[in-house]
N, C-alpha and C. Protein backbone atom coordinates (compact mmCIF):
# COMPACT_ATOMS: atom_id res chain seq x y z
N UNK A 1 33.98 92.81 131.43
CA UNK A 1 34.32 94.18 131.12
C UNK A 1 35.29 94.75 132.16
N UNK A 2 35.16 94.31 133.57
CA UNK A 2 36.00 95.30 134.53
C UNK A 2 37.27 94.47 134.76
N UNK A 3 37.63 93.02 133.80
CA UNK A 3 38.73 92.46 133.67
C UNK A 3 39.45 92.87 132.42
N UNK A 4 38.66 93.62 131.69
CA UNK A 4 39.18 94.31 129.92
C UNK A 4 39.60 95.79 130.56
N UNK A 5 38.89 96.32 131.49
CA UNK A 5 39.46 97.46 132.63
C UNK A 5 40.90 97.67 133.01
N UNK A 6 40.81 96.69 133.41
CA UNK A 6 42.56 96.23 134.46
C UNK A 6 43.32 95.76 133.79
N UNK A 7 42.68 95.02 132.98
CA UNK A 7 44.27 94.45 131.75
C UNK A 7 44.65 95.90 130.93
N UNK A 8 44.15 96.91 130.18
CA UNK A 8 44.29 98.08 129.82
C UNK A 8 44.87 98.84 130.91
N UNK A 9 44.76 99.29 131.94
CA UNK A 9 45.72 100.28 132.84
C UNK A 9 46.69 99.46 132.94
N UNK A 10 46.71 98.12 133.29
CA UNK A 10 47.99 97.35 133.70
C UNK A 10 48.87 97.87 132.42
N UNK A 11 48.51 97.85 131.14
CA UNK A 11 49.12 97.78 129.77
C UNK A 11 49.76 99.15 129.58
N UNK A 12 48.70 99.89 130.15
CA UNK A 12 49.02 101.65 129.98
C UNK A 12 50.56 101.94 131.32
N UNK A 13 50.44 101.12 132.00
CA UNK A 13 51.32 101.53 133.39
C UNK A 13 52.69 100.74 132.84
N UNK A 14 52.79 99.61 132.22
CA UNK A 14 53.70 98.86 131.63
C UNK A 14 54.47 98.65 130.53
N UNK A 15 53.40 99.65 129.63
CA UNK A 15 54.17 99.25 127.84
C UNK A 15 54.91 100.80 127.64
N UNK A 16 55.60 101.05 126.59
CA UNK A 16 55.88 102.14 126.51
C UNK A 16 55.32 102.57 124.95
N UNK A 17 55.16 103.62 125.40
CA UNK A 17 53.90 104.74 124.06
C UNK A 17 54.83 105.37 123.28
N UNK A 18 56.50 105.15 123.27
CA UNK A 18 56.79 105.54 122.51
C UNK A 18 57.71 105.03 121.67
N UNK A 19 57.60 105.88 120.19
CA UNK A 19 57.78 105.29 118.85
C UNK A 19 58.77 105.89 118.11
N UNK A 20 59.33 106.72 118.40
CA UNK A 20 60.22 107.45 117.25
C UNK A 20 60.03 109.21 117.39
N UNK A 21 60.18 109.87 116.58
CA UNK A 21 60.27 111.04 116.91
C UNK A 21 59.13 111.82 117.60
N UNK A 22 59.72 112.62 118.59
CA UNK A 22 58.62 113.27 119.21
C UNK A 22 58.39 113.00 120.38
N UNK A 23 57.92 111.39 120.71
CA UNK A 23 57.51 110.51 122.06
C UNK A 23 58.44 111.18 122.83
N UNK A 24 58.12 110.40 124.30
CA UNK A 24 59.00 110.60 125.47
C UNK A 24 59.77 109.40 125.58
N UNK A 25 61.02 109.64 126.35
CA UNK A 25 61.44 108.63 126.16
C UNK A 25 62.09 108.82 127.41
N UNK A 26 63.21 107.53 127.70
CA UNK A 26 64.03 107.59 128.81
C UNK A 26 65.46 107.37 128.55
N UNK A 27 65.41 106.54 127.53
CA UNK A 27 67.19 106.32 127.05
C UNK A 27 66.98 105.99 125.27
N UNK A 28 67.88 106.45 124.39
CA UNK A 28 67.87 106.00 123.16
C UNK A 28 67.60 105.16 122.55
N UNK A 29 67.22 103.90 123.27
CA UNK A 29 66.71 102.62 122.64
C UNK A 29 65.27 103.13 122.22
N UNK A 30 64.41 103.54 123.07
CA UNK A 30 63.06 103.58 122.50
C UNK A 30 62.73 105.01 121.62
N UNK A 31 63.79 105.27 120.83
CA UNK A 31 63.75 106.74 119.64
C UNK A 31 63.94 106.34 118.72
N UNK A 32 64.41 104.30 118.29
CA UNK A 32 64.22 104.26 116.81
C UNK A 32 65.70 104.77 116.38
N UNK A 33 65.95 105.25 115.15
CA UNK A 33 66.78 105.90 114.98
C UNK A 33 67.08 107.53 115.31
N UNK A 34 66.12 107.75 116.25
CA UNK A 34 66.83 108.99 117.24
C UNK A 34 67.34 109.27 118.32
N UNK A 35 67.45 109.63 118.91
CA UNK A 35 67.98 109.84 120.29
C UNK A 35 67.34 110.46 121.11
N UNK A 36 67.35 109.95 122.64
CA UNK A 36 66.46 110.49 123.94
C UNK A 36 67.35 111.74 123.81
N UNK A 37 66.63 113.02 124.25
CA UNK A 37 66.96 114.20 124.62
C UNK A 37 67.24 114.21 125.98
N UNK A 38 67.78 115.15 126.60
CA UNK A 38 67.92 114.82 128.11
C UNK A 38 66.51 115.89 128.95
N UNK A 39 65.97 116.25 128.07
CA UNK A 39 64.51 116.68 128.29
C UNK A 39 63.13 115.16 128.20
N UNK A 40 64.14 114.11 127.87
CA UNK A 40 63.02 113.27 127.81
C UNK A 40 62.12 112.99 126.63
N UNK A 41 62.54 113.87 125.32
CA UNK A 41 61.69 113.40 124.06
C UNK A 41 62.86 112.71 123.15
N UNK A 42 62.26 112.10 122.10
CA UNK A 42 63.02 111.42 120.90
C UNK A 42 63.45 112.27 119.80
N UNK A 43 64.28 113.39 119.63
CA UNK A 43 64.26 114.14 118.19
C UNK A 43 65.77 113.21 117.39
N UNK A 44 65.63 113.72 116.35
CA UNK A 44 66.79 113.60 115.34
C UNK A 44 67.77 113.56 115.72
N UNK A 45 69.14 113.30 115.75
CA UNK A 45 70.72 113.50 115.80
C UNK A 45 70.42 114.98 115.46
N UNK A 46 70.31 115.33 114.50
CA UNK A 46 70.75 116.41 113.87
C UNK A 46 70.04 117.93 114.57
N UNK A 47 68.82 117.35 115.14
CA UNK A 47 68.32 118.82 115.82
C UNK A 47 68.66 118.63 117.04
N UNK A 48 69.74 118.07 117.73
CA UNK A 48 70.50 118.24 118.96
C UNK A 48 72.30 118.35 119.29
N UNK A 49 72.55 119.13 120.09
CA UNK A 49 73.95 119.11 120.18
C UNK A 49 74.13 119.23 121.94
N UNK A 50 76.08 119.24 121.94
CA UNK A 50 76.15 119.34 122.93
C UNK A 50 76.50 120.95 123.45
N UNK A 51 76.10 121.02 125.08
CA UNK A 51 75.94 122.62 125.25
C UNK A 51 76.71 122.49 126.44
N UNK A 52 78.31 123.58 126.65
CA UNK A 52 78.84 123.42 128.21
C UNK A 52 78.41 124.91 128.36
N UNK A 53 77.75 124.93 129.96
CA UNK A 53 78.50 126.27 130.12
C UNK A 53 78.81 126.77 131.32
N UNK A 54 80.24 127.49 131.33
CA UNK A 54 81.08 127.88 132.02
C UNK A 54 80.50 129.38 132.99
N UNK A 55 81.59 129.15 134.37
CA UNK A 55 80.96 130.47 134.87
C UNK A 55 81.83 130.49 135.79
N UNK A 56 82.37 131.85 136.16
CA UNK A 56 83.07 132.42 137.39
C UNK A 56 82.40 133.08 138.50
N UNK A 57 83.23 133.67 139.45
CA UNK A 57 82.42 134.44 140.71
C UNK A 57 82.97 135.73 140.56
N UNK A 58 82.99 136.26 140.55
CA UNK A 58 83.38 137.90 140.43
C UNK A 58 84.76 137.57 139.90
N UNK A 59 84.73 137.38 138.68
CA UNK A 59 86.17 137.26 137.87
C UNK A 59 86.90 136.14 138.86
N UNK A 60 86.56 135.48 139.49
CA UNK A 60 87.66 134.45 139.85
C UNK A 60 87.06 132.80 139.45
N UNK A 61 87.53 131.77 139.23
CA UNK A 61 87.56 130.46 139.24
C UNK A 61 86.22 130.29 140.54
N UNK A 62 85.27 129.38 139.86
CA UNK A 62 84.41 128.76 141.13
C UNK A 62 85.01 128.00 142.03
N UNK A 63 84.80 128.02 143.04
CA UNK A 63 85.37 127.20 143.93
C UNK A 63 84.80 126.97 145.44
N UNK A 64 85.13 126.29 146.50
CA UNK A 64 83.99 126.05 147.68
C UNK A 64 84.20 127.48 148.39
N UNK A 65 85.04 127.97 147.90
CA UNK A 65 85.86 129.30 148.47
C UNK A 65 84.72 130.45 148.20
N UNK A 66 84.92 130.71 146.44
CA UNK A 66 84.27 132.22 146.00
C UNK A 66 82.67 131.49 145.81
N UNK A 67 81.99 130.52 146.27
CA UNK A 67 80.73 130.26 145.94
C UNK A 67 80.18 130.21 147.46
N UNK A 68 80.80 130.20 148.40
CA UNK A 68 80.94 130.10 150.05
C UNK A 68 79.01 130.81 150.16
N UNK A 69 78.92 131.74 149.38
CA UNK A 69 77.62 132.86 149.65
C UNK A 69 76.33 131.98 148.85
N UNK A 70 76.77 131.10 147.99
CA UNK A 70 75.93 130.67 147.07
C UNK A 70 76.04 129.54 146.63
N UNK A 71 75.59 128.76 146.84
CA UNK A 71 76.36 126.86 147.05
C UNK A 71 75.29 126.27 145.75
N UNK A 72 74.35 126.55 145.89
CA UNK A 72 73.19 126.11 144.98
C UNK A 72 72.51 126.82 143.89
N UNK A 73 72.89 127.17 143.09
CA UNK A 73 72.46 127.47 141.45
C UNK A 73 71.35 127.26 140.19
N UNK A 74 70.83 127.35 139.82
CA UNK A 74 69.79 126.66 138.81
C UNK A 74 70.43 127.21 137.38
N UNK A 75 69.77 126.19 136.43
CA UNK A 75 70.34 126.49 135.07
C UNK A 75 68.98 126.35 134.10
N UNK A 76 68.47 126.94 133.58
CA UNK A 76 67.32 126.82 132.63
C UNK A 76 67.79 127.24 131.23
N UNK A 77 67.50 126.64 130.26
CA UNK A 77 67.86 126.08 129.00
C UNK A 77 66.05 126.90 128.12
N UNK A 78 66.31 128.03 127.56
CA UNK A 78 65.09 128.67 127.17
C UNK A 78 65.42 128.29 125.54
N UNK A 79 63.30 127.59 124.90
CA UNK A 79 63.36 127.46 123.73
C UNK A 79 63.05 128.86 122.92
N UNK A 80 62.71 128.52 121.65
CA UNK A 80 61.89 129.24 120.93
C UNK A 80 60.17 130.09 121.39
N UNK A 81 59.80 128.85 121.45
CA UNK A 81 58.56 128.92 122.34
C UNK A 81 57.99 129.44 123.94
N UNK A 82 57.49 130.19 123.99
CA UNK A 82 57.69 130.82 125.29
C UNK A 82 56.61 129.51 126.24
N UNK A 83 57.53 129.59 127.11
CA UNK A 83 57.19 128.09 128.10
C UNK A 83 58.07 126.94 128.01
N UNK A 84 58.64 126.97 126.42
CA UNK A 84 59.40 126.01 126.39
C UNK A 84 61.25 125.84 127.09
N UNK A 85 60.77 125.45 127.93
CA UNK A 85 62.10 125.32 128.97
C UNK A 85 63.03 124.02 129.62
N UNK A 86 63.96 123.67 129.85
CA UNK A 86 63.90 122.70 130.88
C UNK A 86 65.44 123.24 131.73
N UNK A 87 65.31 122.74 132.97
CA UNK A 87 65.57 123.35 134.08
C UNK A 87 66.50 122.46 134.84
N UNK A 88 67.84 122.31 135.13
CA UNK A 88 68.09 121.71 136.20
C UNK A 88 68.51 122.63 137.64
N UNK A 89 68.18 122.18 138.46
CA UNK A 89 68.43 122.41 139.68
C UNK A 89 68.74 121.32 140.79
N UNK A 90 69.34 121.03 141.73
CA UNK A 90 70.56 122.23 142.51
C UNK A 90 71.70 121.82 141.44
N UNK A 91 72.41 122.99 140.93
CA UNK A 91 73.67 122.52 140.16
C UNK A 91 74.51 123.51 141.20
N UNK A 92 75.83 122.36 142.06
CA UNK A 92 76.55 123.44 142.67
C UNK A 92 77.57 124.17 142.01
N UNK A 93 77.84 125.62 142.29
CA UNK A 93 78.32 126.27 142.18
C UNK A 93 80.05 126.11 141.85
N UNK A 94 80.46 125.34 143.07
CA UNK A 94 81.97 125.23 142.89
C UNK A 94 82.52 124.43 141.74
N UNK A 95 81.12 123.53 141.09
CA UNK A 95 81.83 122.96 139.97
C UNK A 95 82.17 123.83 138.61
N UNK A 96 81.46 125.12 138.80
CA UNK A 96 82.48 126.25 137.62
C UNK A 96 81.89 126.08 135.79
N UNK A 97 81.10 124.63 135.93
CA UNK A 97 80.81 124.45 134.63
C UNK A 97 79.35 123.27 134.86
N UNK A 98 79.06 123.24 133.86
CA UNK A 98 77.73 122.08 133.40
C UNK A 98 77.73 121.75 132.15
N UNK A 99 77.92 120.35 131.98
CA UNK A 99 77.49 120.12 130.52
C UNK A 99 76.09 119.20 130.29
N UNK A 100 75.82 119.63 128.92
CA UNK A 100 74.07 118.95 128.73
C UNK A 100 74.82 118.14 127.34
N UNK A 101 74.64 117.07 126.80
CA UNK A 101 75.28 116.67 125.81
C UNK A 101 74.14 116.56 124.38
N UNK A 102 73.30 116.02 125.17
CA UNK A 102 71.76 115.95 124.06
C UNK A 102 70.92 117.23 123.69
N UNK A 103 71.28 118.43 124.03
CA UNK A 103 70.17 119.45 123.85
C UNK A 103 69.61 119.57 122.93
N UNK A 104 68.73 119.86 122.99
CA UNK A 104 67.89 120.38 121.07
C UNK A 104 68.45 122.03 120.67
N UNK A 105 68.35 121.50 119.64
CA UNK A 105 68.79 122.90 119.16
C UNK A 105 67.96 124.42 118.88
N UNK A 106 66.52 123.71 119.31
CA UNK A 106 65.60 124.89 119.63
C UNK A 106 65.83 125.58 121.39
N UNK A 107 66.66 125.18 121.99
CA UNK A 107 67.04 125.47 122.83
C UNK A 107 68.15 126.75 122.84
N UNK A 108 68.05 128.19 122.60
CA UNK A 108 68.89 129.07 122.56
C UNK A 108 69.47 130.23 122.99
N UNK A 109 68.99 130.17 123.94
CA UNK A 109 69.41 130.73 125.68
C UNK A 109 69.70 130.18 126.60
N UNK A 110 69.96 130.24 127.54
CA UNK A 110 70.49 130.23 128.57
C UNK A 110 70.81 130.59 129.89
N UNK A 111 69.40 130.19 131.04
CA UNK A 111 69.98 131.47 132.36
C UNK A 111 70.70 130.90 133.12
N UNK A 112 71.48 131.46 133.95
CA UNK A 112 72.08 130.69 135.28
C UNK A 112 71.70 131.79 136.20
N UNK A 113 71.35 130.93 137.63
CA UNK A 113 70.96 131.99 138.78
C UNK A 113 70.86 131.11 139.98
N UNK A 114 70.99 131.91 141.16
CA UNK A 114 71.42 131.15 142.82
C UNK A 114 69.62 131.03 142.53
N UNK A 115 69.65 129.73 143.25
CA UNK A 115 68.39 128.76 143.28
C UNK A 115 67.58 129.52 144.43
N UNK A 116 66.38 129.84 143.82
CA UNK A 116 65.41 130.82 144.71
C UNK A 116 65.58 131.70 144.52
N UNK A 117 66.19 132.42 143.07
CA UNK A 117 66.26 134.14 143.00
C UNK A 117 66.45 134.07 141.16
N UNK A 118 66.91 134.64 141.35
CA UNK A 118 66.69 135.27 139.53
C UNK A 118 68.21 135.21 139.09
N UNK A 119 68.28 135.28 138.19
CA UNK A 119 69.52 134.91 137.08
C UNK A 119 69.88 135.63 135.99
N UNK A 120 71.06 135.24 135.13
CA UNK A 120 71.23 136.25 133.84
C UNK A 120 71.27 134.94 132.64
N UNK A 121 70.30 135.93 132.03
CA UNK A 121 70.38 135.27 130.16
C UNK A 121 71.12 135.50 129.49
N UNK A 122 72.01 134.44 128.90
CA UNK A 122 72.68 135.25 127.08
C UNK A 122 72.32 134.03 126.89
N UNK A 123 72.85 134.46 125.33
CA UNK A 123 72.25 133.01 124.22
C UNK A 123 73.85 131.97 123.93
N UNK A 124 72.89 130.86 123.73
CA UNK A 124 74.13 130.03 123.25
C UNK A 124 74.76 130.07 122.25
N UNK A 125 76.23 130.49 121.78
CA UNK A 125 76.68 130.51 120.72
C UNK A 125 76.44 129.29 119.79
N UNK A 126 75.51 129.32 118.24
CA UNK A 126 74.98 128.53 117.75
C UNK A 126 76.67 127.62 116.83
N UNK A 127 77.48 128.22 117.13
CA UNK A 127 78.77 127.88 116.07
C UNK A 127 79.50 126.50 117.03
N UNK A 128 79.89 127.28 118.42
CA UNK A 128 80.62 126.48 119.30
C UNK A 128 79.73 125.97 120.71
N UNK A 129 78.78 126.36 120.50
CA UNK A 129 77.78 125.87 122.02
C UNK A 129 78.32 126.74 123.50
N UNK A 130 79.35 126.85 123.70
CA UNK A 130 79.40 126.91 125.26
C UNK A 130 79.43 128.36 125.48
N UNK A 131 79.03 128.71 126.69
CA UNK A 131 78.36 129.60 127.58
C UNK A 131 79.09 130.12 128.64
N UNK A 132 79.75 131.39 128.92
CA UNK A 132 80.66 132.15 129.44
C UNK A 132 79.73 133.24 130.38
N UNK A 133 79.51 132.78 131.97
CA UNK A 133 78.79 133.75 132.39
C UNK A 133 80.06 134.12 134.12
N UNK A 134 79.87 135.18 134.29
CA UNK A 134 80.62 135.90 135.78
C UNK A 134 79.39 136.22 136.72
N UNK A 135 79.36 135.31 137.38
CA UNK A 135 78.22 135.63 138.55
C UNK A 135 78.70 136.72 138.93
N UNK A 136 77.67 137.71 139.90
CA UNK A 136 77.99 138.87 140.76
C UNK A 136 78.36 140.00 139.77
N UNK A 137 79.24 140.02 138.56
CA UNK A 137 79.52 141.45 138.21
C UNK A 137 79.42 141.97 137.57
């Protein structure tokens, strides 16, 4: 019995549990005919797209210059569902933009904010995806 033990966790630590839509995944091979999200689950082609979004510093171009006050950024990606989120952080500043290519499309907001403080929401344009925010003003 405590060798039917260890062969089972070994199996649980080694195989992968997922099957197709829904599971977690790590890269598109194990979604079947769907695709890894970059949240890590398997949905459809069709309930994901790609999302850029863009951002200035007080009306000027990001750069190591106008981000000098604020080097480190966070970006959270808000669903339908309240909780439902995913988050990258540190995204620096001077790069002016971020793209997510896999998002789900229950994903339809958008905050950006200096990492350790609070941020501004708008929603993602559902037509063209990308995201137009002016830090500071």
């Amino acid at each position: 019995m405590r060798y039917a033990g260890l062969a089972l966790m070994a199996c649980l630590a080694g195989c992968s549990l997922t099957s197709g839509t829904g599971g977690e995944c790590v890269n598109d091979s194990q979604c079947g005919d769907d695709v890894c999200t970059r949240g890590g689950e398997c949905l459809a082609r069709s309930s994901v797209r790609a999302v850029r979004v863009n951002w200035t510093v007080d009306g000027a171009a990001a750069s190591v210059t106008t981000c000098d006050a604020h080097r480190d950024l966070y970006l959270q990606f808000n669903g339908t569902d309240y909780g439902d989120t995913l988050r990258f952080e540190p995204v620096v500043c001077s790069q002016g933009s971020f793209f997510v290519d896999k998002l789900p499309k229950r994903y339809q907001r958008v905050e950006l904010g200096i990492q350790g403080g609070t941020g501004t929401v708008l929603a993602i344009d559902p037509a063209t995806a990308p995201t137009q925010f002016d830090l500071f003003q």
